[in-house]
PDB file of N, CA and C in Angstrom:
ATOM      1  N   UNK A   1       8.363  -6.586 -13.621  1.00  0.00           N
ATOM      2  CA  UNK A   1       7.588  -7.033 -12.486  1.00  0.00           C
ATOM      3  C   UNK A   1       6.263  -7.583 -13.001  1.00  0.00           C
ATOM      4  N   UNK A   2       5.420  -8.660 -12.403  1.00  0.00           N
ATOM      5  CA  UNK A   2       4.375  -9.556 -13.021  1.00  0.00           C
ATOM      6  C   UNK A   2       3.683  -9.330 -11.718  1.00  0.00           C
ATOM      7  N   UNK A   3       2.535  -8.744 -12.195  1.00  0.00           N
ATOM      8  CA  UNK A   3       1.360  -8.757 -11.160  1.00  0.00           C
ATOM      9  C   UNK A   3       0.072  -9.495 -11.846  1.00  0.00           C
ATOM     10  N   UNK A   4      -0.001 -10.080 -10.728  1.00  0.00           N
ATOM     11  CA  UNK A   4      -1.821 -11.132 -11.071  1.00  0.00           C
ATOM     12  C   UNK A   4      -1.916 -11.089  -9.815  1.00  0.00           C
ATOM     13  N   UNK A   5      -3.218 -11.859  -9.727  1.00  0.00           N
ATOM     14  CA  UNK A   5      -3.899 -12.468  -7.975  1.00  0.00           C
ATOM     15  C   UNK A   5      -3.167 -13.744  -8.093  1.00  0.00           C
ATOM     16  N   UNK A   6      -2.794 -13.411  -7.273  1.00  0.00           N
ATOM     17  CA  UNK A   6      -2.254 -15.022  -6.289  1.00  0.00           C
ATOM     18  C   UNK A   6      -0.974 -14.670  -6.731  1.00  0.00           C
ATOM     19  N   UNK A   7       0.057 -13.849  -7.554  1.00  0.00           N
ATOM     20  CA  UNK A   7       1.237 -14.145  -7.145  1.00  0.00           C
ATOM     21  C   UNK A   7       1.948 -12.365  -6.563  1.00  0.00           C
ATOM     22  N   UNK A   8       2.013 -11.515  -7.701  1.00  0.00           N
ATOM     23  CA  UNK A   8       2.776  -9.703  -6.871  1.00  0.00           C
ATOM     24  C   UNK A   8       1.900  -9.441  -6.575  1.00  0.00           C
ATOM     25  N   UNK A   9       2.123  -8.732  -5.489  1.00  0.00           N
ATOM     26  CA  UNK A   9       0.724  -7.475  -5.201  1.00  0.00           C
ATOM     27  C   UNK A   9       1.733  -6.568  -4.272  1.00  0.00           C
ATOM     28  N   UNK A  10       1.187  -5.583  -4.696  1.00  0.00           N
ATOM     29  CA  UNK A  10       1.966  -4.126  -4.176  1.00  0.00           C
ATOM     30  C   UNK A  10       0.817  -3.303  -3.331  1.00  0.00           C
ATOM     31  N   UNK A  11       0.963  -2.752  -2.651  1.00  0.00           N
ATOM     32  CA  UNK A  11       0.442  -1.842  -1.072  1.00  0.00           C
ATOM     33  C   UNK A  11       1.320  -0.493  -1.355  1.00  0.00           C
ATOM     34  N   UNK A  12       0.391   0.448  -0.827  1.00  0.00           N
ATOM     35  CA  UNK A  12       1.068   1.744  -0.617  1.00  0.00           C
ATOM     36  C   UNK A  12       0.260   2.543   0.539  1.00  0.00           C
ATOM     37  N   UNK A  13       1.320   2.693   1.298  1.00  0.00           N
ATOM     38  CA  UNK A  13       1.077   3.834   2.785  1.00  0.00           C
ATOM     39  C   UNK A  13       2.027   5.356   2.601  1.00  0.00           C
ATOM     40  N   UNK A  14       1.431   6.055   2.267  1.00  0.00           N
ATOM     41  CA  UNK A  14       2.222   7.196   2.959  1.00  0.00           C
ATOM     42  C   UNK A  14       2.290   7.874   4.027  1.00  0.00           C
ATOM     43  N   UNK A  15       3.451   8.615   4.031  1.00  0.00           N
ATOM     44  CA  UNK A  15       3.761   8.926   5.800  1.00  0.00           C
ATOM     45  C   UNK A  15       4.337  10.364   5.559  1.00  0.00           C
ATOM     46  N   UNK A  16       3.729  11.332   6.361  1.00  0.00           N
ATOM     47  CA  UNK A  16       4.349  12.604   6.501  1.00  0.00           C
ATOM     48  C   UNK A  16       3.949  12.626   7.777  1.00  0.00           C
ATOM     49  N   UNK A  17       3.298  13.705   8.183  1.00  0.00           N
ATOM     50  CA  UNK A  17       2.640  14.150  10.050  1.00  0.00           C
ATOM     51  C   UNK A  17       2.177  12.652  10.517  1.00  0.00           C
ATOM     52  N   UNK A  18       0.838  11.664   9.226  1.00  0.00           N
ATOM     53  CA  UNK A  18       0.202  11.059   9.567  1.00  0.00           C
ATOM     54  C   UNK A  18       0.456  10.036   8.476  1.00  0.00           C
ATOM     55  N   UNK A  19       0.221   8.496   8.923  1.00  0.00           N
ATOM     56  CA  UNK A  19       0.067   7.936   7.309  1.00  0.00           C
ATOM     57  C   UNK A  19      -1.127   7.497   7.267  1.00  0.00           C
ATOM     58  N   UNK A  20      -1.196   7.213   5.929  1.00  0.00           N
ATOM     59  CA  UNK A  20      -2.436   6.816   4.991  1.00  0.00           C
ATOM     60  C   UNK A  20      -2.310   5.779   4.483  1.00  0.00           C
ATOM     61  N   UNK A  21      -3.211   4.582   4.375  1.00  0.00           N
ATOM     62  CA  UNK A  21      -3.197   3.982   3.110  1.00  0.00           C
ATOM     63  C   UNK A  21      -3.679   4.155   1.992  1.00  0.00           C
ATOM     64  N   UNK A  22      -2.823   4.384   1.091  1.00  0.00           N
ATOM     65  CA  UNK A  22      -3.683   4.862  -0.468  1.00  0.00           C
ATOM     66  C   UNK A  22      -4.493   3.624  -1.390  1.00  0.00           C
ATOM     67  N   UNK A  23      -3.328   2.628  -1.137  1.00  0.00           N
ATOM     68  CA  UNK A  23      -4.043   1.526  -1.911  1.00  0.00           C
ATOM     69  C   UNK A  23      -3.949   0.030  -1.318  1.00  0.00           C
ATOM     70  N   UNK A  24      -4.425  -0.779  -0.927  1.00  0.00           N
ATOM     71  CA  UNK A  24      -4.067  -2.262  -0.081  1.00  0.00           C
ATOM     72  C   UNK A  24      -3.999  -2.953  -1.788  1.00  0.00           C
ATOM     73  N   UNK A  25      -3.475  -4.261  -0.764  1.00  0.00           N
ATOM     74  CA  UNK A  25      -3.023  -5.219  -1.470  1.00  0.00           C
ATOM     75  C   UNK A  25      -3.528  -5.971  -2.637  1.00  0.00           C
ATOM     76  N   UNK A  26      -4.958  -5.747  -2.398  1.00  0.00           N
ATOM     77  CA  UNK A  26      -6.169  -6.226  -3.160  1.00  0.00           C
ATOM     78  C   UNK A  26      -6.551  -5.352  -4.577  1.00  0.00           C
ATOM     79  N   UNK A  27      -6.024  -4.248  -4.962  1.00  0.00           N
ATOM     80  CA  UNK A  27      -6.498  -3.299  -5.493  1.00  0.00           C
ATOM     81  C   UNK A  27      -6.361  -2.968  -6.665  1.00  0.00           C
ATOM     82  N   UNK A  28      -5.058  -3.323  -7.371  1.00  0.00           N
ATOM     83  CA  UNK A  28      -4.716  -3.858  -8.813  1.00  0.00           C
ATOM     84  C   UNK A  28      -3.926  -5.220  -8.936  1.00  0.00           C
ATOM     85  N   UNK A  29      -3.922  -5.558  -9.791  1.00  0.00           N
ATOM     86  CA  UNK A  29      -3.442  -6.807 -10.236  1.00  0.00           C
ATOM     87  C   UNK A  29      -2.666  -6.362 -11.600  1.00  0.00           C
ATOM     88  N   UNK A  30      -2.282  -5.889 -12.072  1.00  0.00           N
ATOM     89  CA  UNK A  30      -1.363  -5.165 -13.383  1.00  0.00           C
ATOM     90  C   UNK A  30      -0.563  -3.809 -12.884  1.00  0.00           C
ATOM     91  N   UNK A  31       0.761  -4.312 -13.300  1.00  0.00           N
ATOM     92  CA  UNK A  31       1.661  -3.505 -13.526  1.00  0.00           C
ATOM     93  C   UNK A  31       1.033  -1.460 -13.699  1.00  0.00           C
ATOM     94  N   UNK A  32       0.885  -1.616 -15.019  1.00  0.00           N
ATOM     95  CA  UNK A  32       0.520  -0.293 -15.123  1.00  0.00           C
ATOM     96  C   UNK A  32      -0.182   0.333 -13.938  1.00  0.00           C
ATOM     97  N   UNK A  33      -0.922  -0.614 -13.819  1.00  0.00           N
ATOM     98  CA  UNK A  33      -1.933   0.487 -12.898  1.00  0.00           C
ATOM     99  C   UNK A  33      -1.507   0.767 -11.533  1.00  0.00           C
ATOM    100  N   UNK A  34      -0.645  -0.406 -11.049  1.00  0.00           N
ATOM    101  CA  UNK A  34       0.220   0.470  -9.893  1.00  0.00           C
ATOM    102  C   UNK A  34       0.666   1.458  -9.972  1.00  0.00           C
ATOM    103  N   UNK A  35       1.761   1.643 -11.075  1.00  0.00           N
ATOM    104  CA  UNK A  35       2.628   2.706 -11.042  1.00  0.00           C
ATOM    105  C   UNK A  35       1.824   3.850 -11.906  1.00  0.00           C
ATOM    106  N   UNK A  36       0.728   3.627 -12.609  1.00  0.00           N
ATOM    107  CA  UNK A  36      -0.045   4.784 -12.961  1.00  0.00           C
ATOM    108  C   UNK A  36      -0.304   4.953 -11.059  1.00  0.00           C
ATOM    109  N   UNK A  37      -1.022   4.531 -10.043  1.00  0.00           N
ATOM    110  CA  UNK A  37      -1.143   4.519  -9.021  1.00  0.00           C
ATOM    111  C   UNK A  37      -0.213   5.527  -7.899  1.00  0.00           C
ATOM    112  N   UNK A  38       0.935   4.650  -8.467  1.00  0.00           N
ATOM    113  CA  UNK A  38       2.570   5.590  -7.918  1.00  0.00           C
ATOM    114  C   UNK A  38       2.808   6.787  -8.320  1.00  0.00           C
ATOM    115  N   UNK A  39       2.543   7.104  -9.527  1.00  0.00           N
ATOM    116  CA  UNK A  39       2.907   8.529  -9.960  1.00  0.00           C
ATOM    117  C   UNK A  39       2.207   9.648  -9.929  1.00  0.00           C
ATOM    118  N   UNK A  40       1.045   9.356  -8.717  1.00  0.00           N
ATOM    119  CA  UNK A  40       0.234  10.769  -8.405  1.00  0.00           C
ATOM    120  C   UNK A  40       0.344  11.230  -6.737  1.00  0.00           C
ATOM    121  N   UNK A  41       1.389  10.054  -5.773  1.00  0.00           N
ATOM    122  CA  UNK A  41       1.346  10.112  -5.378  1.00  0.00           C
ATOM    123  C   UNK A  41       2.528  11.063  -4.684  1.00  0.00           C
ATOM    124  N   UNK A  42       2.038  11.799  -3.445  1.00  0.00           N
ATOM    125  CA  UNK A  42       3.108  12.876  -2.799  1.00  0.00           C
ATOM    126  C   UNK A  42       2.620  13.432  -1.876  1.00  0.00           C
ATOM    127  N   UNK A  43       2.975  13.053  -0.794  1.00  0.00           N
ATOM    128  CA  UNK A  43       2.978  14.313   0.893  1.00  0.00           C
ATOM    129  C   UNK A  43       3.551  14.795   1.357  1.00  0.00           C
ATOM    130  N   UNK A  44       3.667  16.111   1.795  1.00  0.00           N
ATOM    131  CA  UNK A  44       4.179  16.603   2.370  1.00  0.00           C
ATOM    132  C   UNK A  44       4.328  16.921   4.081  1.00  0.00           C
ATOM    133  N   UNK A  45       4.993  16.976   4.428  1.00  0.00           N
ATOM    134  CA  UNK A  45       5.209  16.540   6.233  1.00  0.00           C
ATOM    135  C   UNK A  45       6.224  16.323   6.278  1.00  0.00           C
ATOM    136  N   UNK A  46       6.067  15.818   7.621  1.00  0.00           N
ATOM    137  CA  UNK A  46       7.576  15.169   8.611  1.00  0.00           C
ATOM    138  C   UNK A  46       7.222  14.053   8.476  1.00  0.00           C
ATOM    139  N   UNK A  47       8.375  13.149   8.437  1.00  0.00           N
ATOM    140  CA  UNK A  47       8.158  11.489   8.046  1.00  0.00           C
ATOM    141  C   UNK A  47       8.204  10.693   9.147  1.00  0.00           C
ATOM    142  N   UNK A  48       6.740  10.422   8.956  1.00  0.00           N
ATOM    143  CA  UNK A  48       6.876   9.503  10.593  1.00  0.00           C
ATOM    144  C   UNK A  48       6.600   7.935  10.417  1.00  0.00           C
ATOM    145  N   UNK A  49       7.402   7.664  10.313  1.00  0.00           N
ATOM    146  CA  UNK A  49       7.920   5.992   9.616  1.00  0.00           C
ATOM    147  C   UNK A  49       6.643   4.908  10.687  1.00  0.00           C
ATOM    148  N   UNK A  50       7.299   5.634  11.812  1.00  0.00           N
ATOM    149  CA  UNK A  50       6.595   4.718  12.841  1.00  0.00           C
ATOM    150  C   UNK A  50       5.165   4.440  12.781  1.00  0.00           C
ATOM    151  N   UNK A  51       4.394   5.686  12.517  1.00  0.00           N
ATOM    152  CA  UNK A  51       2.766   4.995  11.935  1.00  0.00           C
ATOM    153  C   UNK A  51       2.815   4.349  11.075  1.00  0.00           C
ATOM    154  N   UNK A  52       3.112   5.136  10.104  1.00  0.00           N
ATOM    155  CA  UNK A  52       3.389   3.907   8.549  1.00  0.00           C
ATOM    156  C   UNK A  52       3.708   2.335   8.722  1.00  0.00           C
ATOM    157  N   UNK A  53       4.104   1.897   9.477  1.00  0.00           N
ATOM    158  CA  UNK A  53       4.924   0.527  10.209  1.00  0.00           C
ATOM    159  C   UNK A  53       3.572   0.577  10.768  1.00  0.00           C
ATOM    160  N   UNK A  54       2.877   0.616  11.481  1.00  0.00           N
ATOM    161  CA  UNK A  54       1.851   0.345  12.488  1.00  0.00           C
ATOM    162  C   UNK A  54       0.984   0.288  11.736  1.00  0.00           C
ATOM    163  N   UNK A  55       0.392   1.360  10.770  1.00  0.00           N
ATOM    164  CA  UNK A  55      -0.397   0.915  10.189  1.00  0.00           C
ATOM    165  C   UNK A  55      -0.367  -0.436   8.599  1.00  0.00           C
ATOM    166  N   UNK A  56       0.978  -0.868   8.398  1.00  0.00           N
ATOM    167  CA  UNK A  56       1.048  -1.684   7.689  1.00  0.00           C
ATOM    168  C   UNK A  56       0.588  -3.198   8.155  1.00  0.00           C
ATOM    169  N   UNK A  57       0.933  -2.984   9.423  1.00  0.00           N
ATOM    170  CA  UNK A  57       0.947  -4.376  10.800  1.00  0.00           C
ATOM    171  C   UNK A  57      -0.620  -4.203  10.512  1.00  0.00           C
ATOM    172  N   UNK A  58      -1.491  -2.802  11.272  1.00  0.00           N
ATOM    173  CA  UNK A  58      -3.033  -2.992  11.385  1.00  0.00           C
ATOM    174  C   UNK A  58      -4.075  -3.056  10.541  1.00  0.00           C
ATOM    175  N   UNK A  59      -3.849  -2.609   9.102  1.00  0.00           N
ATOM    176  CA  UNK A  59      -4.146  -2.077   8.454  1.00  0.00           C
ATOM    177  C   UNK A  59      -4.371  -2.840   6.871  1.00  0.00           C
ATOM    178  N   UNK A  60      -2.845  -3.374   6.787  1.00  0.00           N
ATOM    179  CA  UNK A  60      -2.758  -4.205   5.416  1.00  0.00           C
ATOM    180  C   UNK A  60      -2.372  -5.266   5.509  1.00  0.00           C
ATOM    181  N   UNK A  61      -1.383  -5.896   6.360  1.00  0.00           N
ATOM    182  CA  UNK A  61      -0.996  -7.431   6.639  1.00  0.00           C
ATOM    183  C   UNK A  61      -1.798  -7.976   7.808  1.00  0.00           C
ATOM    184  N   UNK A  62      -3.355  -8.227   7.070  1.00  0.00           N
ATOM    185  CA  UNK A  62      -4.304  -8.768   8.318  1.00  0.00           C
ATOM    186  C   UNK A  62      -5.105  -9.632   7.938  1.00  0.00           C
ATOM    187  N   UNK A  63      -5.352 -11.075   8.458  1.00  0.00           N
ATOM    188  CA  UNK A  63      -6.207 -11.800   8.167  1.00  0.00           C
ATOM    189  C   UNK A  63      -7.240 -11.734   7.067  1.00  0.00           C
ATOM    190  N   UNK A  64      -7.776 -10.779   7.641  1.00  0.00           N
ATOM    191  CA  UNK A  64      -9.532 -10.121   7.300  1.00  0.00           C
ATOM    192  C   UNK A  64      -9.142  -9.443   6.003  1.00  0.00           C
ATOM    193  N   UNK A  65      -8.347  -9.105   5.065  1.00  0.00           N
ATOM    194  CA  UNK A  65      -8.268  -8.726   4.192  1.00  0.00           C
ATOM    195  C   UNK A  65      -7.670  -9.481   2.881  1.00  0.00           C
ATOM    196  N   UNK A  66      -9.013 -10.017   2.088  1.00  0.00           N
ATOM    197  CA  UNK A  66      -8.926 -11.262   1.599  1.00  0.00           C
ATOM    198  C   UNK A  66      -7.748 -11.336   0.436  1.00  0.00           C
ATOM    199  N   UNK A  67      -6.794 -10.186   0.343  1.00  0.00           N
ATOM    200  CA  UNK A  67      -5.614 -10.760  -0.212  1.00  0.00           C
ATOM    201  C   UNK A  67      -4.366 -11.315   0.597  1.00  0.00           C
ATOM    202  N   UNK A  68      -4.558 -11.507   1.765  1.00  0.00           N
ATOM    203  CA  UNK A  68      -3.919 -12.183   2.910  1.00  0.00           C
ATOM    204  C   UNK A  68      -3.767 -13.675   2.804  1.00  0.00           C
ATOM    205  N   UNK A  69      -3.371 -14.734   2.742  1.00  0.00           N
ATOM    206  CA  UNK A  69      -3.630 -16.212   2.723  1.00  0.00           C
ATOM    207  C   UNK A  69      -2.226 -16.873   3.725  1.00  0.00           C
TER     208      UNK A  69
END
């Protein structure tokens, strides 16, 4: 996988009771550091998909967040 600006970019929300965004779109640009990123991550809960979805819509795929174009 090839991450730079302007072409991958990876997002992460987690979802148990509530979701979170841990990291938007803007936030690394290299491989490693996503998945250094990915591998600390873990919640515990009930999986509630449906915020996670809502907050991806409000949250990370939005105009105003200048890795959007």
């Amino acid at each position: 996988m090839y991450f730079s600006f302007g072409a991958t970019r990876a997002s992460l929300i987690t979802f148990a009771d509530e979701a979170q965004v841990e990291f938007h779109l803007d936030a690394y640009t290299d491989k490693r550091d996503v998945l250094n990123a990915l591998s600390f991550m873990q919640r515990g809960g009930r999986t509630n998909t449906q915020a996670a979805l809502a907050m991806a819509n409000n949250e990370v795929f939005t105009a105003n967040r200048f890795a959007i174009t």
